[in-house]
N, C-alpha and C. Protein backbone atom coordinates (compact mmCIF):
# COMPACT_ATOMS: atom_id res chain seq x y z
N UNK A 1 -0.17 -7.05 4.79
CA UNK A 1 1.27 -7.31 4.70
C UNK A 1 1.87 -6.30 3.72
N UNK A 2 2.03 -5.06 4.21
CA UNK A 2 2.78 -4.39 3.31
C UNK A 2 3.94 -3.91 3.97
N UNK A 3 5.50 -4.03 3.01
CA UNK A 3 6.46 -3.50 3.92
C UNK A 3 7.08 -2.46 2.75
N UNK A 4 8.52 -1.75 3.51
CA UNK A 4 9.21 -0.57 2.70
C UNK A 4 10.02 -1.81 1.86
N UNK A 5 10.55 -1.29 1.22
CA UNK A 5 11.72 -2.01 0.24
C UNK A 5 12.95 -2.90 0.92
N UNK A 6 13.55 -2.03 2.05
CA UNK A 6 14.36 -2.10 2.38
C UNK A 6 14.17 -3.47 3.07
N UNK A 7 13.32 -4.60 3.24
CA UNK A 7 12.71 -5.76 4.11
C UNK A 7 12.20 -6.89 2.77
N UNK A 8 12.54 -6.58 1.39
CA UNK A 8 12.46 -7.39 0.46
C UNK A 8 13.59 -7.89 -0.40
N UNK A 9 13.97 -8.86 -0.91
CA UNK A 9 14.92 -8.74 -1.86
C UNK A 9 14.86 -7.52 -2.64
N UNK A 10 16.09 -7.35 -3.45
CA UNK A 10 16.52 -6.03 -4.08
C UNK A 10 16.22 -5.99 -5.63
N UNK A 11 16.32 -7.37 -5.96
CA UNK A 11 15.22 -7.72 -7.49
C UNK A 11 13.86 -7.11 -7.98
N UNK A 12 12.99 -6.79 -6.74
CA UNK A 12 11.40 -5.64 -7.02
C UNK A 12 11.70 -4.51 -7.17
N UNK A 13 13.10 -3.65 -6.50
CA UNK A 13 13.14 -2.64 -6.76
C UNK A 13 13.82 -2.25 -7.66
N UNK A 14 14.61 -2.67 -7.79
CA UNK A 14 15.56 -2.55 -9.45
C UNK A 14 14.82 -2.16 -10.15
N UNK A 15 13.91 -3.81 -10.59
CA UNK A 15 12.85 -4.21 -11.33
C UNK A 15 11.94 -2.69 -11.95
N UNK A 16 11.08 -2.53 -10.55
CA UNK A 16 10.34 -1.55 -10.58
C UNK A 16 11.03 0.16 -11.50
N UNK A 17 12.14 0.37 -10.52
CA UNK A 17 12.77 1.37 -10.90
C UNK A 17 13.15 1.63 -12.22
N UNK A 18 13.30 0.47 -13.51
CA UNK A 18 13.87 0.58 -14.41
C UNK A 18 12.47 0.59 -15.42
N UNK A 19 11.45 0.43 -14.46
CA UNK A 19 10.12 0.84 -15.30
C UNK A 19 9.88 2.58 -14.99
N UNK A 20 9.95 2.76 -14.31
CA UNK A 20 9.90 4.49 -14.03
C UNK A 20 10.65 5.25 -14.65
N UNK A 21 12.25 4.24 -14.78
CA UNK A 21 13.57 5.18 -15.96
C UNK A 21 12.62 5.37 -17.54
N UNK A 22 12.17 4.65 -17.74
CA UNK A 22 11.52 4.31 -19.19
C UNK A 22 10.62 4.93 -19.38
N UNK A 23 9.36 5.56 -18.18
CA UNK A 23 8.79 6.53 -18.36
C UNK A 23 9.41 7.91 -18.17
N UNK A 24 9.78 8.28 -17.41
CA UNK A 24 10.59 9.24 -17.81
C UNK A 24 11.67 9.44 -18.96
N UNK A 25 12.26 8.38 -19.15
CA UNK A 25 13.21 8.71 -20.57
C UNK A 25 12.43 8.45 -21.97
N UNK A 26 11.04 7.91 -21.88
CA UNK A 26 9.96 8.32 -23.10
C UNK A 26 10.23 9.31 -24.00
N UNK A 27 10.14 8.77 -25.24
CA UNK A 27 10.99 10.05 -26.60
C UNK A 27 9.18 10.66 -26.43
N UNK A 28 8.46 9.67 -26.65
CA UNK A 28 6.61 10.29 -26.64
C UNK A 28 6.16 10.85 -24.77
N UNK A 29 5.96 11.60 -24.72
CA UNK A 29 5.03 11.53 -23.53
C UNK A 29 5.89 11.31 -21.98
N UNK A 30 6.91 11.79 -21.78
CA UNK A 30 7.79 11.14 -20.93
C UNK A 30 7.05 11.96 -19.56
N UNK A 31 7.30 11.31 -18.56
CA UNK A 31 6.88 11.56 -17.44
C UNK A 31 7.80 12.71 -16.65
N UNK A 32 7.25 13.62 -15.88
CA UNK A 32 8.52 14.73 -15.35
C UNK A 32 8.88 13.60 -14.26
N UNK A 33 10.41 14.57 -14.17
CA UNK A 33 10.95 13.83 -13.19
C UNK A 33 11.15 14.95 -12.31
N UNK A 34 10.25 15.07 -11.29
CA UNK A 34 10.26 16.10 -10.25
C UNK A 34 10.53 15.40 -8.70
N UNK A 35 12.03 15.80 -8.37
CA UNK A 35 12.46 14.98 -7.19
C UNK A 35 11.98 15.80 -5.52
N UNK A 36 11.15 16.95 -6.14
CA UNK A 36 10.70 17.70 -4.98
C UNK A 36 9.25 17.99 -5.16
N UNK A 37 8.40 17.15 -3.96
CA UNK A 37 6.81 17.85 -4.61
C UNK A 37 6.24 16.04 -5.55
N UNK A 38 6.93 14.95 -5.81
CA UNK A 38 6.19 14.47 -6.80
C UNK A 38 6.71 13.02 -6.26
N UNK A 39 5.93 11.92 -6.53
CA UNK A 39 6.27 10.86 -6.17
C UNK A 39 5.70 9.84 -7.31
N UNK A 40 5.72 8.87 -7.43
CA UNK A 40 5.54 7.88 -8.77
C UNK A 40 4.72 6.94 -8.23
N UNK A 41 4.13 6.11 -8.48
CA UNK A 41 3.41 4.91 -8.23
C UNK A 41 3.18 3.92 -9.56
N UNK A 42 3.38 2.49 -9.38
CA UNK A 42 3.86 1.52 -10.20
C UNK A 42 2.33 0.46 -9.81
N UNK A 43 1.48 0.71 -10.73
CA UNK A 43 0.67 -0.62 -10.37
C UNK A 43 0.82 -1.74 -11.23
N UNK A 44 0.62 -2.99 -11.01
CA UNK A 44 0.71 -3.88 -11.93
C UNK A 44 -0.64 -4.44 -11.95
N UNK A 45 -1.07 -5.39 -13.37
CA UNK A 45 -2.22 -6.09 -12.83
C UNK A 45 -2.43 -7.03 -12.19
N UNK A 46 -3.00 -7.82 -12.25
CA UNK A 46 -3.39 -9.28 -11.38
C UNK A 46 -2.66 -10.63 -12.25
N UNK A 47 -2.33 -9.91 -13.47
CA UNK A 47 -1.77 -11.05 -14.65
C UNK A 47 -0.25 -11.03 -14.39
N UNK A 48 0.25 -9.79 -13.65
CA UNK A 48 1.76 -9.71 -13.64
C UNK A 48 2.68 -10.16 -12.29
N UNK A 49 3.13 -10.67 -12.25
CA UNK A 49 3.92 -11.05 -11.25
C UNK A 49 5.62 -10.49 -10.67
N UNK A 50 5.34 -10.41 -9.55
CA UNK A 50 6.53 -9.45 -9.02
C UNK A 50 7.15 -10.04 -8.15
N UNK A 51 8.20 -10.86 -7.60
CA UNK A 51 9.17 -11.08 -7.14
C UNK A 51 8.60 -10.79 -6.04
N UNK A 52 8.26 -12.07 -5.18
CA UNK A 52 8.28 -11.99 -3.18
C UNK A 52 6.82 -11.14 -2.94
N UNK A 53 6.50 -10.82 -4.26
CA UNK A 53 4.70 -10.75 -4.18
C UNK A 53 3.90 -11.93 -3.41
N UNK A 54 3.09 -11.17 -2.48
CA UNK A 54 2.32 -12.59 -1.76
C UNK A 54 3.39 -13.27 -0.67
N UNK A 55 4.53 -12.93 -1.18
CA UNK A 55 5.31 -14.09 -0.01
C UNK A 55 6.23 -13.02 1.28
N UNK A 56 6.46 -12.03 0.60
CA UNK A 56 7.04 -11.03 1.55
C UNK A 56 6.41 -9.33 1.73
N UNK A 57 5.66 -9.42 0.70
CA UNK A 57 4.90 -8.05 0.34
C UNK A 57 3.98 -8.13 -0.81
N UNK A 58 3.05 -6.97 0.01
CA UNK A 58 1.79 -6.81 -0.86
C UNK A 58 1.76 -5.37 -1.97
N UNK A 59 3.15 -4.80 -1.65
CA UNK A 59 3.45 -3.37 -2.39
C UNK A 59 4.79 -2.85 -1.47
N UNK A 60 5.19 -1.85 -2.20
CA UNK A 60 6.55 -1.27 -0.76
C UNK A 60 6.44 0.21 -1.71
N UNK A 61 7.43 1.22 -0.92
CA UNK A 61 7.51 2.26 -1.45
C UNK A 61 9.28 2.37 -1.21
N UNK A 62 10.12 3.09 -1.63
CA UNK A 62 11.02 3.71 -1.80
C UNK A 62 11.55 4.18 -2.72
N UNK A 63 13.10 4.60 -3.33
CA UNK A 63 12.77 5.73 -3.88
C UNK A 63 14.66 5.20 -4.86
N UNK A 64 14.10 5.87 -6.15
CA UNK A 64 15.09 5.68 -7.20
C UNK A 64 16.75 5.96 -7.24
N UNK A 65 17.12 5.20 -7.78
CA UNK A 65 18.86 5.34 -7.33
C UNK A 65 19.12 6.12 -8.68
N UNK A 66 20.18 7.62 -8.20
CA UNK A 66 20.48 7.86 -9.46
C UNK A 66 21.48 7.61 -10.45
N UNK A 67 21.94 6.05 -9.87
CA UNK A 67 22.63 5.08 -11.08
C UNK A 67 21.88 4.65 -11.69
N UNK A 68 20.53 4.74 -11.35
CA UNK A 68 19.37 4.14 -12.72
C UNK A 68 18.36 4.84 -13.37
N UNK A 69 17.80 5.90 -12.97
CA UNK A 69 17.13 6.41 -13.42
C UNK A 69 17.59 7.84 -13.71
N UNK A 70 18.31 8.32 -12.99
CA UNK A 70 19.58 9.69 -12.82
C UNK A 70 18.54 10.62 -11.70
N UNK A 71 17.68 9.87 -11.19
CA UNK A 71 17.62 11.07 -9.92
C UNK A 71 16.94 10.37 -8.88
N UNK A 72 16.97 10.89 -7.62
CA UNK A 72 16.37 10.41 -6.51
C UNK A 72 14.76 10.80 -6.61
N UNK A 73 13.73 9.67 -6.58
CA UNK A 73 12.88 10.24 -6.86
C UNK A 73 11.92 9.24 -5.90
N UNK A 74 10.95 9.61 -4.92
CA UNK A 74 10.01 8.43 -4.15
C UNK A 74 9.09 7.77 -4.60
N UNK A 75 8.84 6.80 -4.57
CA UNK A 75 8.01 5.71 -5.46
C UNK A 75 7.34 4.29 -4.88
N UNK A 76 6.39 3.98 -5.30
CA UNK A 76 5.58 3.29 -4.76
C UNK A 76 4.96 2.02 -5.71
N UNK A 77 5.27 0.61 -5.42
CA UNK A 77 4.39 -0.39 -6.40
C UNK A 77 3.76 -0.81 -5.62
N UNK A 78 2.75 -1.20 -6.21
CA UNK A 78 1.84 -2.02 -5.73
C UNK A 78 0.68 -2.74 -7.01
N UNK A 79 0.29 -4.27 -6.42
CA UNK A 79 0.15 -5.36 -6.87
C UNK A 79 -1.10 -5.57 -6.95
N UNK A 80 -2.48 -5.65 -8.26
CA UNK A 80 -4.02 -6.19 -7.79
C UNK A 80 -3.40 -7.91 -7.44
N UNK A 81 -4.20 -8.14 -6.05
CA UNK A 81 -3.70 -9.47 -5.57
C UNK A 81 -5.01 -10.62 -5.74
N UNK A 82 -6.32 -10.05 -6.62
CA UNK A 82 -7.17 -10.90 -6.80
C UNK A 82 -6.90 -12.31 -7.31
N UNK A 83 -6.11 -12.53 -8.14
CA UNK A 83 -5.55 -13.99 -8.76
C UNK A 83 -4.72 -14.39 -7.92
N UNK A 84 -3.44 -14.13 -7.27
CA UNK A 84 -2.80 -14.69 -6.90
C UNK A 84 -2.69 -15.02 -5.59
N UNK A 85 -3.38 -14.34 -4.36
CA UNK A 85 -3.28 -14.39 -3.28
C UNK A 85 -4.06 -13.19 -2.55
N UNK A 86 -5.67 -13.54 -2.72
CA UNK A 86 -6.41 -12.00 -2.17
C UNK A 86 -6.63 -12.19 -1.07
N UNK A 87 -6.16 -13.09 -0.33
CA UNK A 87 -6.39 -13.82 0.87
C UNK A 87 -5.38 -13.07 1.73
N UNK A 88 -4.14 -13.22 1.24
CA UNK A 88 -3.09 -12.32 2.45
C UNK A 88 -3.07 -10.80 1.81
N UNK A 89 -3.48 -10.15 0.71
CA UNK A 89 -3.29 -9.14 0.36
C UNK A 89 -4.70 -8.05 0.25
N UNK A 90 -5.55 -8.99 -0.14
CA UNK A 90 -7.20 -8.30 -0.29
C UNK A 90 -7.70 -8.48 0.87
N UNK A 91 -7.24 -8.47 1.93
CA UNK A 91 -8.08 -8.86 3.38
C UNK A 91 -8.73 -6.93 3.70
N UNK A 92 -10.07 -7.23 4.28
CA UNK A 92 -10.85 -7.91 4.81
C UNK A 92 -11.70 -8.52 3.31
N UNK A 93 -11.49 -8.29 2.31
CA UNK A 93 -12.97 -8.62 1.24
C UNK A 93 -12.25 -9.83 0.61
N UNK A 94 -11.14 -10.57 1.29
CA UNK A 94 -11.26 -12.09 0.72
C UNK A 94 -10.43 -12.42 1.86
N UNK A 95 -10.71 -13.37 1.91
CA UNK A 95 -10.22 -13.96 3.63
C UNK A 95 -8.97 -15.16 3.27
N UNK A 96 -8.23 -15.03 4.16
CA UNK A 96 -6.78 -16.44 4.08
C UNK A 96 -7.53 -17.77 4.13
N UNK A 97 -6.88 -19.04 3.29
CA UNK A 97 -7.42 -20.39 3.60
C UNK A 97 -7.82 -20.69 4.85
N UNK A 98 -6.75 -20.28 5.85
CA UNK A 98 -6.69 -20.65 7.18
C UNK A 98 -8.02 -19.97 7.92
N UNK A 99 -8.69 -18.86 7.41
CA UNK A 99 -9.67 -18.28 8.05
C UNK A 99 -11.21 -19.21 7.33
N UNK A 100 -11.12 -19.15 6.26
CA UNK A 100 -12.20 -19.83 5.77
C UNK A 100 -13.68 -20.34 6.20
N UNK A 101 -14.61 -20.19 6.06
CA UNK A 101 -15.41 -21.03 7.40
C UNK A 101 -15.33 -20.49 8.47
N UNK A 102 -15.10 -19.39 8.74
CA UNK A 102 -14.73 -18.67 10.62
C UNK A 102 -14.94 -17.46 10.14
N UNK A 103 -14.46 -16.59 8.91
CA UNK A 103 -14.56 -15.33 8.97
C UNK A 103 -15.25 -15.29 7.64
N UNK A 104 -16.58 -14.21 7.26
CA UNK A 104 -16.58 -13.89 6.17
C UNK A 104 -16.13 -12.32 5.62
N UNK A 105 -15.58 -12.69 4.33
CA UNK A 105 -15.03 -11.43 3.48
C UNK A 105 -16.31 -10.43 3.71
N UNK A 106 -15.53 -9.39 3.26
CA UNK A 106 -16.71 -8.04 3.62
C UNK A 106 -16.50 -7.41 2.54
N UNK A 107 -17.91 -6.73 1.99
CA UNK A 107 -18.38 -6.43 0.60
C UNK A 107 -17.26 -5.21 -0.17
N UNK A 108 -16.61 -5.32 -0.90
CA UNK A 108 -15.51 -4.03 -1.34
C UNK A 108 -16.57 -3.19 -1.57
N UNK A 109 -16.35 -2.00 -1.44
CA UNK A 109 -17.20 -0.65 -2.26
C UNK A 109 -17.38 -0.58 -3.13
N UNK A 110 -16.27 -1.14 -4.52
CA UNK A 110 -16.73 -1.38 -5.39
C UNK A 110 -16.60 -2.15 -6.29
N UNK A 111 -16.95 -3.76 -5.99
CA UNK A 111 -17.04 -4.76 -6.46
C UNK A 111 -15.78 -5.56 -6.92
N UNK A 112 -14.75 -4.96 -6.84
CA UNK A 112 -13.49 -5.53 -7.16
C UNK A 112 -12.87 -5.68 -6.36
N UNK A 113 -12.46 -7.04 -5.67
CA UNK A 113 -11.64 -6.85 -4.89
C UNK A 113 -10.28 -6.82 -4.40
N UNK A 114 -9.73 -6.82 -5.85
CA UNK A 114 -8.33 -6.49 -5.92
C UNK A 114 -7.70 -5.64 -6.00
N UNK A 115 -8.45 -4.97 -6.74
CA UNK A 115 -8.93 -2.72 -6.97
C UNK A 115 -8.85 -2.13 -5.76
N UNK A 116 -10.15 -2.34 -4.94
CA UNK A 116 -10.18 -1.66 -3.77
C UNK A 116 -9.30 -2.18 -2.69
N UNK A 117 -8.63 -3.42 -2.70
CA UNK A 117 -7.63 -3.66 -1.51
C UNK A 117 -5.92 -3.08 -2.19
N UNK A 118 -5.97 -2.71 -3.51
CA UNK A 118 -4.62 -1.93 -4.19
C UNK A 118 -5.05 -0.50 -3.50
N UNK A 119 -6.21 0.36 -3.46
CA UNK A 119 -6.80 1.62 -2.74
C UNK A 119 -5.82 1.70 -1.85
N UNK A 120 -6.60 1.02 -0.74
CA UNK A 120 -5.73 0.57 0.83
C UNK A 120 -4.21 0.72 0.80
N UNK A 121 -3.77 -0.34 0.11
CA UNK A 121 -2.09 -0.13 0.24
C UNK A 121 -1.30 0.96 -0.42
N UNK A 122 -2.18 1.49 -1.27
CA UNK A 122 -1.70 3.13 -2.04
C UNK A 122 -1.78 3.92 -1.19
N UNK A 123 -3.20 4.18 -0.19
CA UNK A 123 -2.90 4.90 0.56
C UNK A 123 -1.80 4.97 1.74
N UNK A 124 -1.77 3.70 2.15
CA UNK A 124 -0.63 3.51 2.98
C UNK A 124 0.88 3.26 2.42
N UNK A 125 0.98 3.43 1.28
CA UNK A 125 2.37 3.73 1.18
C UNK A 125 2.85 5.37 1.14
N UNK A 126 1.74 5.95 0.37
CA UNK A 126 1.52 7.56 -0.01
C UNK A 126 1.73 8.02 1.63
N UNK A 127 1.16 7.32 2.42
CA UNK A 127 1.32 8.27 3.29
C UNK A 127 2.82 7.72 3.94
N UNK A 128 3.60 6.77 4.19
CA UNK A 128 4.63 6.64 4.37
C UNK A 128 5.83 7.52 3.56
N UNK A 129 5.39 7.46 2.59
CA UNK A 129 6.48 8.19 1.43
C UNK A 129 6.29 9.92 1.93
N UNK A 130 5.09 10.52 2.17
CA UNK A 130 5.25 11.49 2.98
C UNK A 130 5.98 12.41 4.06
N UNK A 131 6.27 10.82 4.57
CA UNK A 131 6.92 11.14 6.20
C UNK A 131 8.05 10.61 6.05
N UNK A 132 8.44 9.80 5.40
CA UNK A 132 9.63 9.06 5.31
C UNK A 132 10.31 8.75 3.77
N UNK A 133 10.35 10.02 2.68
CA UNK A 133 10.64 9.65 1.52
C UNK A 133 11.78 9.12 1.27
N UNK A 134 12.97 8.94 2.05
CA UNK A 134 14.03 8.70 1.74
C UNK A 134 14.21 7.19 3.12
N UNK A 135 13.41 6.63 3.49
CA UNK A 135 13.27 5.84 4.62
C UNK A 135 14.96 6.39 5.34
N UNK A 136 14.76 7.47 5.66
CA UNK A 136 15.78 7.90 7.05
C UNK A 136 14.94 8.95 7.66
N UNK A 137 13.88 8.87 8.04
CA UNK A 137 12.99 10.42 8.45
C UNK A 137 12.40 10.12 9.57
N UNK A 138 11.12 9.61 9.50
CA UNK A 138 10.45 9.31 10.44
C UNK A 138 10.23 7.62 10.82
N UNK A 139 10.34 6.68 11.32
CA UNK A 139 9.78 5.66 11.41
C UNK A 139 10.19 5.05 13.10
N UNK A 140 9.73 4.15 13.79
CA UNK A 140 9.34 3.65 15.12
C UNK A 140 10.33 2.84 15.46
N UNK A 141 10.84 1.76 14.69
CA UNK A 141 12.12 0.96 14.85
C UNK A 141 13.27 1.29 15.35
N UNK A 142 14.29 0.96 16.05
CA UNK A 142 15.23 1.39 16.21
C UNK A 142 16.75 0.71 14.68
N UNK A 143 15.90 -0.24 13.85
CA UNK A 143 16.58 -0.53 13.17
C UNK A 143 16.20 -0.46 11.86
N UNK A 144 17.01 0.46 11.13
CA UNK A 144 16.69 1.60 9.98
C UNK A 144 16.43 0.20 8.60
N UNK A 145 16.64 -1.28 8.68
CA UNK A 145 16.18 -1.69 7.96
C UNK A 145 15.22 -2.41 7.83
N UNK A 146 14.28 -2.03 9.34
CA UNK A 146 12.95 -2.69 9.38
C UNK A 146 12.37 -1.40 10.10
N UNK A 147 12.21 -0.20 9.44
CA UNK A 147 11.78 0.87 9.81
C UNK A 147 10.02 1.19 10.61
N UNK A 148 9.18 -0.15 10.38
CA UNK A 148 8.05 0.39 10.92
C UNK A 148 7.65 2.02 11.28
N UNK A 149 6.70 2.19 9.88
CA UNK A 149 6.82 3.43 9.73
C UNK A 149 5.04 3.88 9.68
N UNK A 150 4.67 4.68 9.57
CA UNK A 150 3.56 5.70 10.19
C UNK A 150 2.32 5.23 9.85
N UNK A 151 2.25 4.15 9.12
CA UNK A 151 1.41 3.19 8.30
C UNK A 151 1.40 1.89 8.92
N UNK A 152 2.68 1.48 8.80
CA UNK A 152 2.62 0.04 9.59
C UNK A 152 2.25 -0.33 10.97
N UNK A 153 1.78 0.52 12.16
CA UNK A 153 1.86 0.60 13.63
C UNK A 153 0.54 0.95 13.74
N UNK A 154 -0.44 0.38 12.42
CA UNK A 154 -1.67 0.64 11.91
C UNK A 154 -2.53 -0.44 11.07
N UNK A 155 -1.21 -1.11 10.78
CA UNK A 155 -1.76 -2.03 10.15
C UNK A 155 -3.19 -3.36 10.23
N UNK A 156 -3.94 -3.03 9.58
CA UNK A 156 -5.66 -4.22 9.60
C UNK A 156 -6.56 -2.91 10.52
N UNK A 157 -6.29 -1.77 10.78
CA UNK A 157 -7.21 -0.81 11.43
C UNK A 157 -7.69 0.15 10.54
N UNK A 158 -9.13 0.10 10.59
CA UNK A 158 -9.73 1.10 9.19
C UNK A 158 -11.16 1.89 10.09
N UNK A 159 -11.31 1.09 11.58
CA UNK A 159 -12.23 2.22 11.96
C UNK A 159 -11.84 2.42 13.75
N UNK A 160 -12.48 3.09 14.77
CA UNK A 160 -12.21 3.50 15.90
C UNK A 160 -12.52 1.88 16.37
N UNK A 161 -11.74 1.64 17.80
CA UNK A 161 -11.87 0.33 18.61
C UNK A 161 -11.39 -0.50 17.77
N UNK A 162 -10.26 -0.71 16.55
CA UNK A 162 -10.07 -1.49 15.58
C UNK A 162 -8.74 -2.25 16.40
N UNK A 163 -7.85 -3.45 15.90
CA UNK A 163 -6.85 -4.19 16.15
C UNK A 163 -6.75 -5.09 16.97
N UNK A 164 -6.07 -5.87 16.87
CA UNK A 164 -5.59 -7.41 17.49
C UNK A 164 -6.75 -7.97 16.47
N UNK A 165 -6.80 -7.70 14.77
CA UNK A 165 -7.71 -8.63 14.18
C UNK A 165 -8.86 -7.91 13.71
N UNK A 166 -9.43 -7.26 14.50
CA UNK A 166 -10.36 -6.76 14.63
C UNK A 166 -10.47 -4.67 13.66
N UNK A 167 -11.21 -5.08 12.72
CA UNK A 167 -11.10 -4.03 11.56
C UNK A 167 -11.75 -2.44 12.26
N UNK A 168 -12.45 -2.30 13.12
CA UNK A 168 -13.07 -1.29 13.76
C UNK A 168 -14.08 -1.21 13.10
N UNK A 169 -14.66 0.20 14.07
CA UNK A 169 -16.13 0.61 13.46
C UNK A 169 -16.23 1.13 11.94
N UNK A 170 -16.56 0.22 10.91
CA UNK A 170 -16.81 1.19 9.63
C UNK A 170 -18.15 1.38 9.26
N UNK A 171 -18.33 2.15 8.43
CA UNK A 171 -19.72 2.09 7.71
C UNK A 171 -20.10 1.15 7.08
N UNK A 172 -21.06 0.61 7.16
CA UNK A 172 -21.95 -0.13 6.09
C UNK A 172 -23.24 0.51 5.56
N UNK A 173 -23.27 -0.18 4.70
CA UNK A 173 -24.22 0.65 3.29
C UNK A 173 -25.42 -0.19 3.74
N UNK A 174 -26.69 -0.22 3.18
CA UNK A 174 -28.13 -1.15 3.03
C UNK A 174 -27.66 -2.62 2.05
N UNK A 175 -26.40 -2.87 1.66
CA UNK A 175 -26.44 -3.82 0.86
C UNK A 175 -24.89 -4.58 1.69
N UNK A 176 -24.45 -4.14 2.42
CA UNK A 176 -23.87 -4.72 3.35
C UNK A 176 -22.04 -4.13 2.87
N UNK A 177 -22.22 -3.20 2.14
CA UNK A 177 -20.57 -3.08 1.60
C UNK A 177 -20.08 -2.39 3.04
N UNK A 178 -18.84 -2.29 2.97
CA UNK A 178 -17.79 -1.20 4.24
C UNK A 178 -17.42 -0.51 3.33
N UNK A 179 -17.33 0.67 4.19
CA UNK A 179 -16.10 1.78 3.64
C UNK A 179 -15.77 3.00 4.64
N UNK A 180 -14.83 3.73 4.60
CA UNK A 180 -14.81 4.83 5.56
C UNK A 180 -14.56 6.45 4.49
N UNK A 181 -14.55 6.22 3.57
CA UNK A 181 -14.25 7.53 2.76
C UNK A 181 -14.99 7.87 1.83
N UNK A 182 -14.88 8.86 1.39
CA UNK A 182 -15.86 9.17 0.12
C UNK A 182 -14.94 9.85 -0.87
N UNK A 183 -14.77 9.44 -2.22
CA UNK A 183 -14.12 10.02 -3.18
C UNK A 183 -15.17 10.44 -3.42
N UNK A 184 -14.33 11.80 -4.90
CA UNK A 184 -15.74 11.76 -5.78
C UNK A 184 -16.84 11.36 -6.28
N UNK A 185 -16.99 10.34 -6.95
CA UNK A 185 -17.70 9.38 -7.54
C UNK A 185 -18.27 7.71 -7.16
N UNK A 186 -17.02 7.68 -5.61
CA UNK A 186 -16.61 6.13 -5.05
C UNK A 186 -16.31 6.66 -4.00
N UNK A 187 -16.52 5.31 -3.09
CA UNK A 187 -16.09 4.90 -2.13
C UNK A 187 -14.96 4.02 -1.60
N UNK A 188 -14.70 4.02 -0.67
CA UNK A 188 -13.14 3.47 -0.41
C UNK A 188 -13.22 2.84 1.36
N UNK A 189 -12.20 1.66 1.15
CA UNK A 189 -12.02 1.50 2.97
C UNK A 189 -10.17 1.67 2.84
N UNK A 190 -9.80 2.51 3.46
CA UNK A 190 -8.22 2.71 3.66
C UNK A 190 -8.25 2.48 4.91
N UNK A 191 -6.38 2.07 5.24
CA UNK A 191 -6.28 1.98 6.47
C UNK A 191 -5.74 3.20 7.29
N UNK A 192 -5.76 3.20 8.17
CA UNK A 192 -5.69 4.11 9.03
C UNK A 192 -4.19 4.38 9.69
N UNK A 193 -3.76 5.35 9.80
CA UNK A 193 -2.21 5.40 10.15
C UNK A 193 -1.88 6.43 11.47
N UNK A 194 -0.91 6.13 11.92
CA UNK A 194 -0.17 6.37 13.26
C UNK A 194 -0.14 8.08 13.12
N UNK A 195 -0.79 8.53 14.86
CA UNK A 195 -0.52 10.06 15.04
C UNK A 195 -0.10 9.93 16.26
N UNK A 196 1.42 10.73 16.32
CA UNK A 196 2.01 11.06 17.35
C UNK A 196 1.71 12.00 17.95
N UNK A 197 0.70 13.08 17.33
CA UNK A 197 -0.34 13.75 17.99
C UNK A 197 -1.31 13.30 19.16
N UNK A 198 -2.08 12.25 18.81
CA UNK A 198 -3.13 11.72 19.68
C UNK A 198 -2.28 10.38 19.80
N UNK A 199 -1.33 9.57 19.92
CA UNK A 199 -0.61 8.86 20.28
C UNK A 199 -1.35 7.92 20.39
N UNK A 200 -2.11 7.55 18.91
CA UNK A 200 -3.29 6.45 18.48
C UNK A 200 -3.09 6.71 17.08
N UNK A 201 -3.76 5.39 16.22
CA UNK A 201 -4.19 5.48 14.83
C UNK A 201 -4.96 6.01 14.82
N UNK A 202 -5.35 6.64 13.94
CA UNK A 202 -6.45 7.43 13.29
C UNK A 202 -6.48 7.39 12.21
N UNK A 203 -7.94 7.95 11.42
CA UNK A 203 -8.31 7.58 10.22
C UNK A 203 -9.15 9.08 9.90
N UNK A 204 -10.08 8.69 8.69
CA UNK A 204 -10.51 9.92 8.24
C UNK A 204 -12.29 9.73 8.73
């Protein structure tokens, strides 16, 4: 369940935004504010709570008003949902009440599963904010405030033959974890996003 801003109350983004003014207007250490080339990301922990978290979104991306921060700039929060709801937000490695007993969670890569399901929705906002930094660019909807965008028309698909539920082919390890990527040091399961190229999701 992750959506753009524009599909949540307007209280997360304010919210959010007036934490990004503060890093950037930092007298110590201030953050650049580069409105070309640079985008922001807002994580919170599992202790903090965000407005329509869990109930309407699991993270969103859009982008700073320059009545608040003084420039247009693209940006991204997102929420560890281990305490409060890893069930609609940490899926596949913690499963909804309603699934319980029918489906089991699948091993995170790396042991956290609020960490590695924040991975997932970073990547899928990063790559929305890509294609759509100003949500007027690219997206599938015909209605610009429920934009279904290059991420979402992808959504719960992380390997080939994946959707209607069903996560696709990923790797598993000898100890039973998933993942489809390899960082440096770690591993990762991201989801997979829309190519109008091969006019399918795809992944890495």
């Amino acid at each position: 369940m992750i959506v753009s801003c524009l599909r949540v109350a307007c209280f997360p983004c304010l919210s959010v935004q007036l934490v990004i003014k503060a890093a950037i207007k930092a007298k110590t250490n201030p953050l650049p504010a580069q409105s070309k080339g640079g985008l922001y990301l807002v994580l919170t922990s599992d202790d903090i709570h965000v407005q329509d978290f869990c109930v309407t979104a699991c993270g969103f991306h859009y982008f700073t008003f320059p009545s608040i921060v003084g420039y247009t700039l693209p940006y991204a929060w997102v929420e560890n949902s281990e305490r409060m709801c890893s069930g609609l937000c940490a899926y596949p490695f913690a499963i909804p009440d309603y699934a319980r007993g029918i489906v089991k969670p699948l091993k995170s890569p790396n042991g956290k599963v609020g960490v590695d399901a924040m991975i997932s929705v970073i990547a899928h906002d990063m790559e929305e904010m890509a294609t759509d930094p100003l949500i007027n660019d690219w997206y599938a909807s015909s209605d610009p405030a429920d934009p279904v965008e290059i991420a979402d028309l992808c959504i719960g698909k992380y390997g080939g033959g994946g959707g209607s539920g069903y996560l696709g082919e990923v790797r598993r390890d000898a100890n039973g974890v998933v993942f489809n990527v390899y960082g440096i040091r770690r591993r990762f399961l991201i989801q997979w996003v829309w190519s109008y190229v091969a006019d399918d999701c795809v992944g890495p």
